[in-house]
PDB file of N, CA and C in Angstrom:
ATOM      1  N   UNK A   1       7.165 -24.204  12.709  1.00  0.00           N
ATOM      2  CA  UNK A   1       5.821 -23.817  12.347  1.00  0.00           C
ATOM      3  C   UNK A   1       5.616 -24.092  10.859  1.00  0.00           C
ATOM      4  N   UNK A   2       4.461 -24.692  10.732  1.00  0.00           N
ATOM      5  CA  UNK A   2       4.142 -24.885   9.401  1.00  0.00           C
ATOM      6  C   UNK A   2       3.595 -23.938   8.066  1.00  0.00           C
ATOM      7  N   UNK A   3       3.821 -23.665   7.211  1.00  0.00           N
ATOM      8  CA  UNK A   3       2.918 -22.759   6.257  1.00  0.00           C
ATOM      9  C   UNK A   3       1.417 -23.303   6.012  1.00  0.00           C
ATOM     10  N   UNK A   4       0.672 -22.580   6.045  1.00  0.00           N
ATOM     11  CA  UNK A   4      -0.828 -22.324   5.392  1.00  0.00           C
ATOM     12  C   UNK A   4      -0.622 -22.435   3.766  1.00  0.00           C
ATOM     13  N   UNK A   5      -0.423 -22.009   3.341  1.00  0.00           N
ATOM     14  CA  UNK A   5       0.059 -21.211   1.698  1.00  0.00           C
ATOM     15  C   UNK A   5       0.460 -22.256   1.131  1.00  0.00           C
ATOM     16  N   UNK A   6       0.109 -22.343  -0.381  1.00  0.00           N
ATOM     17  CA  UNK A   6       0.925 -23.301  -1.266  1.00  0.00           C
ATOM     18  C   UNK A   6       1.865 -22.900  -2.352  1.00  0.00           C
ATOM     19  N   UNK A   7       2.628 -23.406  -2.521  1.00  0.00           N
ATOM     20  CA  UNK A   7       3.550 -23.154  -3.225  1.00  0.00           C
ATOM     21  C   UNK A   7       3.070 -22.337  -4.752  1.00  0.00           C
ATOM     22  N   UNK A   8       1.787 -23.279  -5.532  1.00  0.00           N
ATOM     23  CA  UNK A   8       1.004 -22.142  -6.427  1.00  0.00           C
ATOM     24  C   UNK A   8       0.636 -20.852  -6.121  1.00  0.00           C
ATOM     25  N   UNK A   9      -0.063 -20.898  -4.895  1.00  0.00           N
ATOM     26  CA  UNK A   9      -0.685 -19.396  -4.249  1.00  0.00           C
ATOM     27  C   UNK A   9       0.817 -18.468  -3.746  1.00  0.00           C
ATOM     28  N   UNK A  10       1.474 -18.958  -3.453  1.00  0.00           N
ATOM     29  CA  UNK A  10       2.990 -18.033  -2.989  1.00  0.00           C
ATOM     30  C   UNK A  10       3.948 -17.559  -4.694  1.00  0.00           C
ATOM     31  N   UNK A  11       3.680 -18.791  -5.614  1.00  0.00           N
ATOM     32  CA  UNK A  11       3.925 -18.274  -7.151  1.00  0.00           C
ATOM     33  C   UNK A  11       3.288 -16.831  -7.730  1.00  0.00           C
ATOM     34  N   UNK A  12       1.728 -16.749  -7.420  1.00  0.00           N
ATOM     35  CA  UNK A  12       0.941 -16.556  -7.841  1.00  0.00           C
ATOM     36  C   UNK A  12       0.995 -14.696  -7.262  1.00  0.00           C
ATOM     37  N   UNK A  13       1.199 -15.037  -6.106  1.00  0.00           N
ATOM     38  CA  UNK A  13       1.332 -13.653  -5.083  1.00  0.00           C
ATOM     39  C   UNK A  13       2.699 -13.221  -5.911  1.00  0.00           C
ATOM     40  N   UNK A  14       4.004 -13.799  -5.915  1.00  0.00           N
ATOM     41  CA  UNK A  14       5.261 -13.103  -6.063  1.00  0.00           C
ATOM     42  C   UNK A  14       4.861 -12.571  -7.679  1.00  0.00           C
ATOM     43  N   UNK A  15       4.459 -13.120  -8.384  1.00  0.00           N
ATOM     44  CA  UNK A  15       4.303 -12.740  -9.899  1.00  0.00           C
ATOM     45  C   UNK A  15       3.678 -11.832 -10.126  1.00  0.00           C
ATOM     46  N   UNK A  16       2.624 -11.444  -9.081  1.00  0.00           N
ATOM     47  CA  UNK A  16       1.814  -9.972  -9.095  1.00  0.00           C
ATOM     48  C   UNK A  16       2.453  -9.103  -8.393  1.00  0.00           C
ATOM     49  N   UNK A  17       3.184  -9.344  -7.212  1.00  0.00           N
ATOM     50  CA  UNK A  17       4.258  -8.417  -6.660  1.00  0.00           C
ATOM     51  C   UNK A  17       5.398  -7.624  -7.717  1.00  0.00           C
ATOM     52  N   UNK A  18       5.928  -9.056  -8.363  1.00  0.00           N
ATOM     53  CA  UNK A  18       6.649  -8.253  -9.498  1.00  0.00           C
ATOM     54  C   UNK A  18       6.361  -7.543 -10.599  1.00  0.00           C
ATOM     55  N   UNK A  19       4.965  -7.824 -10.719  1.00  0.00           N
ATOM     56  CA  UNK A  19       4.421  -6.763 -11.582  1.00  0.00           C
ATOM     57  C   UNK A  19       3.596  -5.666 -11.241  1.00  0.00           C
ATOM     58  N   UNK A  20       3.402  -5.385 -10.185  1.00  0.00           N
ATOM     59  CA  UNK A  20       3.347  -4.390 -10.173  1.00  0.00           C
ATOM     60  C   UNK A  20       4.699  -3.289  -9.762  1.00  0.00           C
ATOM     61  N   UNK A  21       5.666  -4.042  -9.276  1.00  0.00           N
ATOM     62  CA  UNK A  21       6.675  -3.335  -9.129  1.00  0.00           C
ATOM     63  C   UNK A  21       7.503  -2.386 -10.830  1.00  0.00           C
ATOM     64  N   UNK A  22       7.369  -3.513 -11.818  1.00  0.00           N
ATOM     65  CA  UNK A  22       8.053  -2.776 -12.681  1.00  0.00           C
ATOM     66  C   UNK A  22       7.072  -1.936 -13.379  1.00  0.00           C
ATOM     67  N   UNK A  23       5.539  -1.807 -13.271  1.00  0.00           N
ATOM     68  CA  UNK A  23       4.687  -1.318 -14.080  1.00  0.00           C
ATOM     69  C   UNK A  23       5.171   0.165 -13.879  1.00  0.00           C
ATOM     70  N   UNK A  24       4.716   0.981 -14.963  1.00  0.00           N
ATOM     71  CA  UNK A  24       4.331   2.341 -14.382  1.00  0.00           C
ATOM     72  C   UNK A  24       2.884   2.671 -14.075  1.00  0.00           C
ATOM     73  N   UNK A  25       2.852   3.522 -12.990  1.00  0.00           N
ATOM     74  CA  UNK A  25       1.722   3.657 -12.499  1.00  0.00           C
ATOM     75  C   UNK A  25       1.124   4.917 -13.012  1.00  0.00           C
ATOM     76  N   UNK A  26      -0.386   4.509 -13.223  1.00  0.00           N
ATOM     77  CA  UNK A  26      -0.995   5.876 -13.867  1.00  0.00           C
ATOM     78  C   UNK A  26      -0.988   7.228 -12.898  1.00  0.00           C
ATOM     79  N   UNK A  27      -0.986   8.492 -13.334  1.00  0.00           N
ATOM     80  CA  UNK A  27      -1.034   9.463 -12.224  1.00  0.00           C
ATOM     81  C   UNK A  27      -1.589   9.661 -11.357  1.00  0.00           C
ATOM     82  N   UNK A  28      -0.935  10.226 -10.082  1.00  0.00           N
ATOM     83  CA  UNK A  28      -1.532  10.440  -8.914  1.00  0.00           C
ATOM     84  C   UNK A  28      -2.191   8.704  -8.430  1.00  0.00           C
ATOM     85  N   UNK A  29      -1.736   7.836  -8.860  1.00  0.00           N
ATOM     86  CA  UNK A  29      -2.337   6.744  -8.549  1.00  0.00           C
ATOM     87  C   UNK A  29      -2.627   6.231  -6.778  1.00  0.00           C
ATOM     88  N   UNK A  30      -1.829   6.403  -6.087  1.00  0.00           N
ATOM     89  CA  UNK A  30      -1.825   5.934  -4.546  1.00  0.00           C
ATOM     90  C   UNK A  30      -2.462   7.301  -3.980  1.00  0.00           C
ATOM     91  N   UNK A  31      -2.526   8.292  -4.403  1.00  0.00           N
ATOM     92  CA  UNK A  31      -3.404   9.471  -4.226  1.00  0.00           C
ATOM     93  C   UNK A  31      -4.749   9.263  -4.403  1.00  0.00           C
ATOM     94  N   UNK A  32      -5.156   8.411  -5.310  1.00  0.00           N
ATOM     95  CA  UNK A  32      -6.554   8.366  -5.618  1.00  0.00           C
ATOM     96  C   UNK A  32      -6.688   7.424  -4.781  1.00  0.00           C
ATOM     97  N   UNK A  33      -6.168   6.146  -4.689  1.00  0.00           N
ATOM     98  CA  UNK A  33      -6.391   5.110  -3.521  1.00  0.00           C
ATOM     99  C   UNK A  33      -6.259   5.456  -2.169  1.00  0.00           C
ATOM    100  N   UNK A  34      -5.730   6.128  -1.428  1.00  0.00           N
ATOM    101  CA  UNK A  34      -5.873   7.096  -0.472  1.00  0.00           C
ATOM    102  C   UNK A  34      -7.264   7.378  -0.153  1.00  0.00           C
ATOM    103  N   UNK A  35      -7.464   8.588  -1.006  1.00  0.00           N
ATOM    104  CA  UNK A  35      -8.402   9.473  -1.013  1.00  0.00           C
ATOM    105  C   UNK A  35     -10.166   7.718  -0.879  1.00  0.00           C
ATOM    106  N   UNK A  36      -9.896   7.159  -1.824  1.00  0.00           N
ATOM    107  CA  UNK A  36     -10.791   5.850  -1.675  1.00  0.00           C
ATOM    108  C   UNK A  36     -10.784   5.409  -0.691  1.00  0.00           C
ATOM    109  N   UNK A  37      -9.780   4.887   0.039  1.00  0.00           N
ATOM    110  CA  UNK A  37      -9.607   4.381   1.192  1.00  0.00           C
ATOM    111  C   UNK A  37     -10.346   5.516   2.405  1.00  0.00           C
ATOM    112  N   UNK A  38      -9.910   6.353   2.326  1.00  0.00           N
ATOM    113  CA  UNK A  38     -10.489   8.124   3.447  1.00  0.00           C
ATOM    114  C   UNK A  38     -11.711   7.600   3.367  1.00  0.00           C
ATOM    115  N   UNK A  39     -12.668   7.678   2.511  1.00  0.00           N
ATOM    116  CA  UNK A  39     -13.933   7.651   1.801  1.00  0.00           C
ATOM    117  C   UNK A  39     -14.455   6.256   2.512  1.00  0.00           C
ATOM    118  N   UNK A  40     -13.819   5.027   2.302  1.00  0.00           N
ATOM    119  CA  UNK A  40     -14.708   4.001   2.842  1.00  0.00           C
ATOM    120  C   UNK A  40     -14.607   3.950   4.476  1.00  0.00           C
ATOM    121  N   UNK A  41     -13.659   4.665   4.773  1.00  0.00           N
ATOM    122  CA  UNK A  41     -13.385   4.579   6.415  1.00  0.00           C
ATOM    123  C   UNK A  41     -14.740   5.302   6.444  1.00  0.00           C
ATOM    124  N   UNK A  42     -14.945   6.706   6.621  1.00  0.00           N
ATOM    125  CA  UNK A  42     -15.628   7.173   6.547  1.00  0.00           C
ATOM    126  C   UNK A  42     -17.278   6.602   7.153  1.00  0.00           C
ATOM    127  N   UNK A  43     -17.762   6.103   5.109  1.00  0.00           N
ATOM    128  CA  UNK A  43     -18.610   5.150   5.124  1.00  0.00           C
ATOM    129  C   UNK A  43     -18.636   4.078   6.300  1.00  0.00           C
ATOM    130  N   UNK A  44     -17.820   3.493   6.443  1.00  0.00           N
ATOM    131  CA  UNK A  44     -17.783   2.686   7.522  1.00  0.00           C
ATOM    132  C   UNK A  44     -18.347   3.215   8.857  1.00  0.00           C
ATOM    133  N   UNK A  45     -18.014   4.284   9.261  1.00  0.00           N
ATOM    134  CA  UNK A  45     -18.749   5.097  10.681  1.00  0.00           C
ATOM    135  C   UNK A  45     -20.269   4.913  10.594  1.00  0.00           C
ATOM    136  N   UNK A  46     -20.904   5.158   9.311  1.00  0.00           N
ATOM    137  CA  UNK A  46     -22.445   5.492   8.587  1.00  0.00           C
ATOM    138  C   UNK A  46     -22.832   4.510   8.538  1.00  0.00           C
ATOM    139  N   UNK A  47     -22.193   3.326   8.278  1.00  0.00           N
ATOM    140  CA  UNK A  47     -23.109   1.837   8.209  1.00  0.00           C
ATOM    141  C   UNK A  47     -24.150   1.477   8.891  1.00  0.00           C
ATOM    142  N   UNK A  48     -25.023   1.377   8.409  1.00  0.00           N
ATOM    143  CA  UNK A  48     -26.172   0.672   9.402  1.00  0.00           C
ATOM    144  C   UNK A  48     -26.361  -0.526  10.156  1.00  0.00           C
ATOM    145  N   UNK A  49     -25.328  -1.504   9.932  1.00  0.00           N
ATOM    146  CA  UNK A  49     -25.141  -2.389  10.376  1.00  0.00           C
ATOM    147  C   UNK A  49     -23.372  -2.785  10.546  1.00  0.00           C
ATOM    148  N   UNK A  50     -23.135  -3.847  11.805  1.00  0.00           N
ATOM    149  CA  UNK A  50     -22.139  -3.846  12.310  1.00  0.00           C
ATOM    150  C   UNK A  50     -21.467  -4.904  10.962  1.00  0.00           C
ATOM    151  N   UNK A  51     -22.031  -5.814  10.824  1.00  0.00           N
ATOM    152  CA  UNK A  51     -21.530  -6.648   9.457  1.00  0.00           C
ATOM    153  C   UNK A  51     -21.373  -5.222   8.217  1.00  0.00           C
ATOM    154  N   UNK A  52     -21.640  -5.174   7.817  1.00  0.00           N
ATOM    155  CA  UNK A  52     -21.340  -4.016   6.611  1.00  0.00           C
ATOM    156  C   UNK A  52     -20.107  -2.963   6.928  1.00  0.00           C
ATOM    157  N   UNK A  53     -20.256  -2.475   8.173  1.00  0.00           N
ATOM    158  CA  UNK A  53     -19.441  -1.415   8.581  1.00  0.00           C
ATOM    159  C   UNK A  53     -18.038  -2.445   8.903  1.00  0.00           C
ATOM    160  N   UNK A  54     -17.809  -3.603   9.329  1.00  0.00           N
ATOM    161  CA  UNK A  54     -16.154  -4.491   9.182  1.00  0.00           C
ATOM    162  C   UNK A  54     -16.123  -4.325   7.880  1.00  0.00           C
ATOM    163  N   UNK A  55     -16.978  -4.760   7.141  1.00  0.00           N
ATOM    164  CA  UNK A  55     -16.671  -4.958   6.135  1.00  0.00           C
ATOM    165  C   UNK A  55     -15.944  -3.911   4.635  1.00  0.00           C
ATOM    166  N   UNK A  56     -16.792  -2.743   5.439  1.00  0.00           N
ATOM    167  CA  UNK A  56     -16.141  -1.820   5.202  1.00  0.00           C
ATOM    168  C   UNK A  56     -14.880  -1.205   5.253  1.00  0.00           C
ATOM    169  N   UNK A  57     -14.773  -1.537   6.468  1.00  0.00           N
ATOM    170  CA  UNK A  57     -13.429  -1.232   6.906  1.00  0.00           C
ATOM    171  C   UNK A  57     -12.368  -1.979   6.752  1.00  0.00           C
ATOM    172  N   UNK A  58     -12.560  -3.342   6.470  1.00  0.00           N
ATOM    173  CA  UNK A  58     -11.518  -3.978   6.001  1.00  0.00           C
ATOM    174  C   UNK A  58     -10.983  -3.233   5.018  1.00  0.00           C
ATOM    175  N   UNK A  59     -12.266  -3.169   3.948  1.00  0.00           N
ATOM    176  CA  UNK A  59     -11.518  -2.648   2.470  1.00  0.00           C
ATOM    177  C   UNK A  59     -11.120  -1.124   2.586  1.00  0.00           C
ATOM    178  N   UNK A  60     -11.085  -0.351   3.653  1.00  0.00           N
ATOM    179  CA  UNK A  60     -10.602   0.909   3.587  1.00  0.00           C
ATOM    180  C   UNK A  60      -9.057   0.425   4.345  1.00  0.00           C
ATOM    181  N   UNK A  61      -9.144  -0.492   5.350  1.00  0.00           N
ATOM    182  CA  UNK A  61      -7.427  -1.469   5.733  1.00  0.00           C
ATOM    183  C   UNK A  61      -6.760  -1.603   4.552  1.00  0.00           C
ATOM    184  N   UNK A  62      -7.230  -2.310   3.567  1.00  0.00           N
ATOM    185  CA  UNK A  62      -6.774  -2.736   2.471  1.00  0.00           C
ATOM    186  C   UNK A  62      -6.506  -1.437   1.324  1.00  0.00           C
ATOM    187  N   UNK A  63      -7.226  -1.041   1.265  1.00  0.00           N
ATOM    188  CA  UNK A  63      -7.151   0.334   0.321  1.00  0.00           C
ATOM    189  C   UNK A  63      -5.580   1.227   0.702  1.00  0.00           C
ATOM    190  N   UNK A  64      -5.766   1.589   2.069  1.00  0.00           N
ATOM    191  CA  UNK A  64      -4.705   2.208   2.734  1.00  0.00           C
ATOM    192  C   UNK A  64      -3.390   1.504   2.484  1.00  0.00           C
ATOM    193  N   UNK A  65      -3.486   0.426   2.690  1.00  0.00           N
ATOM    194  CA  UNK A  65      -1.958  -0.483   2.875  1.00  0.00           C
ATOM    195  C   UNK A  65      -1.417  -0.667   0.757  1.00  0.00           C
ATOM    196  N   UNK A  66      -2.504  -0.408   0.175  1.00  0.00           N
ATOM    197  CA  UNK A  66      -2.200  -0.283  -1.065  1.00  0.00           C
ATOM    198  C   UNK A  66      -1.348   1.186  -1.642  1.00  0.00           C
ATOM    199  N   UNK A  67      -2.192   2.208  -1.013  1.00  0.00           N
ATOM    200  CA  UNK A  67      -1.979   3.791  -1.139  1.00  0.00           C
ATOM    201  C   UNK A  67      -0.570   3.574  -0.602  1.00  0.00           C
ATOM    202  N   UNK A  68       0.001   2.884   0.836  1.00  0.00           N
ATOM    203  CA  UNK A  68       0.818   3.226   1.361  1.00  0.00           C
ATOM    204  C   UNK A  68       2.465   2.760   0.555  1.00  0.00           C
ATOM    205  N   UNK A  69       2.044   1.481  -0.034  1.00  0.00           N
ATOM    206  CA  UNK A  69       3.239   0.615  -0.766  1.00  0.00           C
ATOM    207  C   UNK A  69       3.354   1.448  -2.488  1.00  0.00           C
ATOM    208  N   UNK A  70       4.661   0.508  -2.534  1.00  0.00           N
ATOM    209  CA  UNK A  70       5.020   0.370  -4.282  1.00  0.00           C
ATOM    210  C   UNK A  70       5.801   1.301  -4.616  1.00  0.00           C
ATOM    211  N   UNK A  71       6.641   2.077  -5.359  1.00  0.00           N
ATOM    212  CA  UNK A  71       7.149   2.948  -5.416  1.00  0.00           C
ATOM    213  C   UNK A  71       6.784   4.042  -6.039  1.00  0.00           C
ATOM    214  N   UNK A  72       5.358   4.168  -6.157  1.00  0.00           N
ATOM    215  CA  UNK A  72       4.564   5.695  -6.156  1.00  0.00           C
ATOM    216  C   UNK A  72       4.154   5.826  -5.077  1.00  0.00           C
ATOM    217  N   UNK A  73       4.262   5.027  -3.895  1.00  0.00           N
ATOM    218  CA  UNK A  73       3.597   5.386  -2.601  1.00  0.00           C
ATOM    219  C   UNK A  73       4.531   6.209  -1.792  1.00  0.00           C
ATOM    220  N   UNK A  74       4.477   5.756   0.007  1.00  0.00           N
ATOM    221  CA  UNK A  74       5.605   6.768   0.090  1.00  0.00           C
ATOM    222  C   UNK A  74       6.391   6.807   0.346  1.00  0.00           C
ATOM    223  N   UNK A  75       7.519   5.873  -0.758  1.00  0.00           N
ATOM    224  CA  UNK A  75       8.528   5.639  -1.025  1.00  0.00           C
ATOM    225  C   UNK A  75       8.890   6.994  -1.900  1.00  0.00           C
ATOM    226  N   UNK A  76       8.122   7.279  -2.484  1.00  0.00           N
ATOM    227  CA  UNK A  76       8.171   8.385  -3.817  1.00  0.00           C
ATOM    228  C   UNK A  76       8.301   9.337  -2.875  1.00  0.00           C
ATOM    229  N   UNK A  77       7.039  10.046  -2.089  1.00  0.00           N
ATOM    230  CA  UNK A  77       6.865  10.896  -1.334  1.00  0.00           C
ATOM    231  C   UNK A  77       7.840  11.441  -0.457  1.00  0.00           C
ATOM    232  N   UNK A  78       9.114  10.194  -0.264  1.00  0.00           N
ATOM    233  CA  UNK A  78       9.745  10.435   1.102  1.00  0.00           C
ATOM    234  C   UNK A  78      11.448  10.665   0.263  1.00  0.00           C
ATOM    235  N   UNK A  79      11.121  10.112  -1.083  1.00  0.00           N
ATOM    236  CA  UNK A  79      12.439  10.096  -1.972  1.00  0.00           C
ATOM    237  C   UNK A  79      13.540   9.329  -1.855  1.00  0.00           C
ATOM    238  N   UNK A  80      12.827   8.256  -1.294  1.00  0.00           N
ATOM    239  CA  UNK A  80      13.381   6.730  -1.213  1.00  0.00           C
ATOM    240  C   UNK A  80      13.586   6.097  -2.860  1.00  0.00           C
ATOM    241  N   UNK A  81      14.670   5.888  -2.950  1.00  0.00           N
ATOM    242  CA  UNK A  81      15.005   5.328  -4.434  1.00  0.00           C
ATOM    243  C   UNK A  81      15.379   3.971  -3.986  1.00  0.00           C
ATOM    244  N   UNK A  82      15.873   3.249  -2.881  1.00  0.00           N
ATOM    245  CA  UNK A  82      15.784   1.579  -2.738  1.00  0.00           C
ATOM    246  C   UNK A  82      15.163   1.012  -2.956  1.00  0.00           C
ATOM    247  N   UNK A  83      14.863  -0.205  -3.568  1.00  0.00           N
ATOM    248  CA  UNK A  83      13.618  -0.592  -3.605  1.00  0.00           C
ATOM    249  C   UNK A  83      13.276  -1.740  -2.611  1.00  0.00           C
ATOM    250  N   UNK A  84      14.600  -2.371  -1.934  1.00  0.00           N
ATOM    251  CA  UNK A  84      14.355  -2.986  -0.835  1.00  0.00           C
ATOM    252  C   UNK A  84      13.746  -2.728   0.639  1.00  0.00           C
ATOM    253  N   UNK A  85      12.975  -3.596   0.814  1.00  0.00           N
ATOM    254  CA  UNK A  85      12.294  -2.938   2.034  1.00  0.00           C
ATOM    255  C   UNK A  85      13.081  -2.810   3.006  1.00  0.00           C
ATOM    256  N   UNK A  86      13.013  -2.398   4.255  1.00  0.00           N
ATOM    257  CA  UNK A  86      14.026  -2.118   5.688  1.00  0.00           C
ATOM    258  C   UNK A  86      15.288  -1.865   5.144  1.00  0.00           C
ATOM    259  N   UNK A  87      15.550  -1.241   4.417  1.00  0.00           N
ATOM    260  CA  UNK A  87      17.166  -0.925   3.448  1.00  0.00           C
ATOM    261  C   UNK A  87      17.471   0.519   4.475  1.00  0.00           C
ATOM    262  N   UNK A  88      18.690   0.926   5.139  1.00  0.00           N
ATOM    263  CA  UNK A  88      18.728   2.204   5.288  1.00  0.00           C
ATOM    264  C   UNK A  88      18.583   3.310   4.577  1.00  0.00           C
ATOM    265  N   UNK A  89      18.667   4.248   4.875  1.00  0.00           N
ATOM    266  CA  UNK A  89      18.229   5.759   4.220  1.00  0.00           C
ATOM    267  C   UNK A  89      19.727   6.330   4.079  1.00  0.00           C
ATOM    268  N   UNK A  90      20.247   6.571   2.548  1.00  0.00           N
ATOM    269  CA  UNK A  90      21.398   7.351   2.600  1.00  0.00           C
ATOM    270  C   UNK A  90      20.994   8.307   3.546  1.00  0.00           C
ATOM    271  N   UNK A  91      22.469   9.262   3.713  1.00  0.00           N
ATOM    272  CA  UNK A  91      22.336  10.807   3.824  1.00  0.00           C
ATOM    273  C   UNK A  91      21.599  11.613   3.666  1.00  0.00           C
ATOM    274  N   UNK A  92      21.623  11.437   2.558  1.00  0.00           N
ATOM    275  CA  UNK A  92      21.122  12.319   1.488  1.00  0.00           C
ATOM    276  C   UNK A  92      19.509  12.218   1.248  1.00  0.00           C
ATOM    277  N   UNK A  93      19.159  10.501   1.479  1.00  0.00           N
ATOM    278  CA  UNK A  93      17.514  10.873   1.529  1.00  0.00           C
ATOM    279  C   UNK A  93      17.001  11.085   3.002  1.00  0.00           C
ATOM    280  N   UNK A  94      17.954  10.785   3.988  1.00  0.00           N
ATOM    281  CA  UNK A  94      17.413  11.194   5.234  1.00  0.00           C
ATOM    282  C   UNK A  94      17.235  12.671   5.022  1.00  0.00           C
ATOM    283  N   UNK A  95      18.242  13.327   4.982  1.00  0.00           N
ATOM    284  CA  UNK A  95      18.195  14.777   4.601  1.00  0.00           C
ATOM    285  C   UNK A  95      16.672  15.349   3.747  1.00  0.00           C
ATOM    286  N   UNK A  96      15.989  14.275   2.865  1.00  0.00           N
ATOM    287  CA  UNK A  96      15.318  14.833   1.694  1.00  0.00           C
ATOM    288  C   UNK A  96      13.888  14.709   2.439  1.00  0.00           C
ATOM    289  N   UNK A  97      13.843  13.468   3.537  1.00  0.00           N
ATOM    290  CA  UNK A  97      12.780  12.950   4.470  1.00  0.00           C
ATOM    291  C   UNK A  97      12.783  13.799   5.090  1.00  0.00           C
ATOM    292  N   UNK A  98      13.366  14.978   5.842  1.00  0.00           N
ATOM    293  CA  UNK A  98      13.125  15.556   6.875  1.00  0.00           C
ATOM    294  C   UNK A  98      12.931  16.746   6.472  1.00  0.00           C
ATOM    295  N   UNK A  99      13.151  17.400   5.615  1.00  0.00           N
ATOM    296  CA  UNK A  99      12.741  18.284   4.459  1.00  0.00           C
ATOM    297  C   UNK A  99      11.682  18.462   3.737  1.00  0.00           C
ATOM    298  N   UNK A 100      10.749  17.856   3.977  1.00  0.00           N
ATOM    299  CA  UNK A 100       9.691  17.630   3.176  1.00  0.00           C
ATOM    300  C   UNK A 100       8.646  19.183   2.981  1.00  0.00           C
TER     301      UNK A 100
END
């Protein structure tokens, strides 16, 4: 199977991936995007039209999947310190996950 994507646009993606990974994030940050995301779903029900209301909802898709990543998301929440994705869960943070 072939890629879509070009090698600039796949540069372009990893270089913002890595930066936002080492940034620090301002407070409560994936909390407020959350709460944004809640809000356009929402909106989305209210739309008056079926074009506006996808459209809506995309960006509350998108909002969510933002809230959900990065390591203030809920990686933080769950006390995941890996930063690799599909990595197992010590002991110790399984223990901290089920504890919540």
């Amino acid at each position: 199977m072939k890629r879509n994507t070009s090698p600039a646009l796949q540069r372009v993606a990893r270089s913002a991936i890595e930066y936002d990974d080492t940034r620090e994030g301002f407070a409560l940050e994936h909390h407020v995007v959350l709460a944004a995301s809640s809000a356009l779903a929402v909106a989305a029900f209210m739309a008056p039209s079926r074009s506006s209301a996808a459209i809506r909802g995309i960006g509350a898709g998108l909002l969510l999947m933002r809230a959900l990543s990065g390591s203030q998301g809920v990686r933080a929440w769950m006390n995941v310190t890996d930063r690799r994705p599909g990595a197992p869960l010590s002991p110790e943070e399984a223990r901290a996950a089920w504890y919540l």
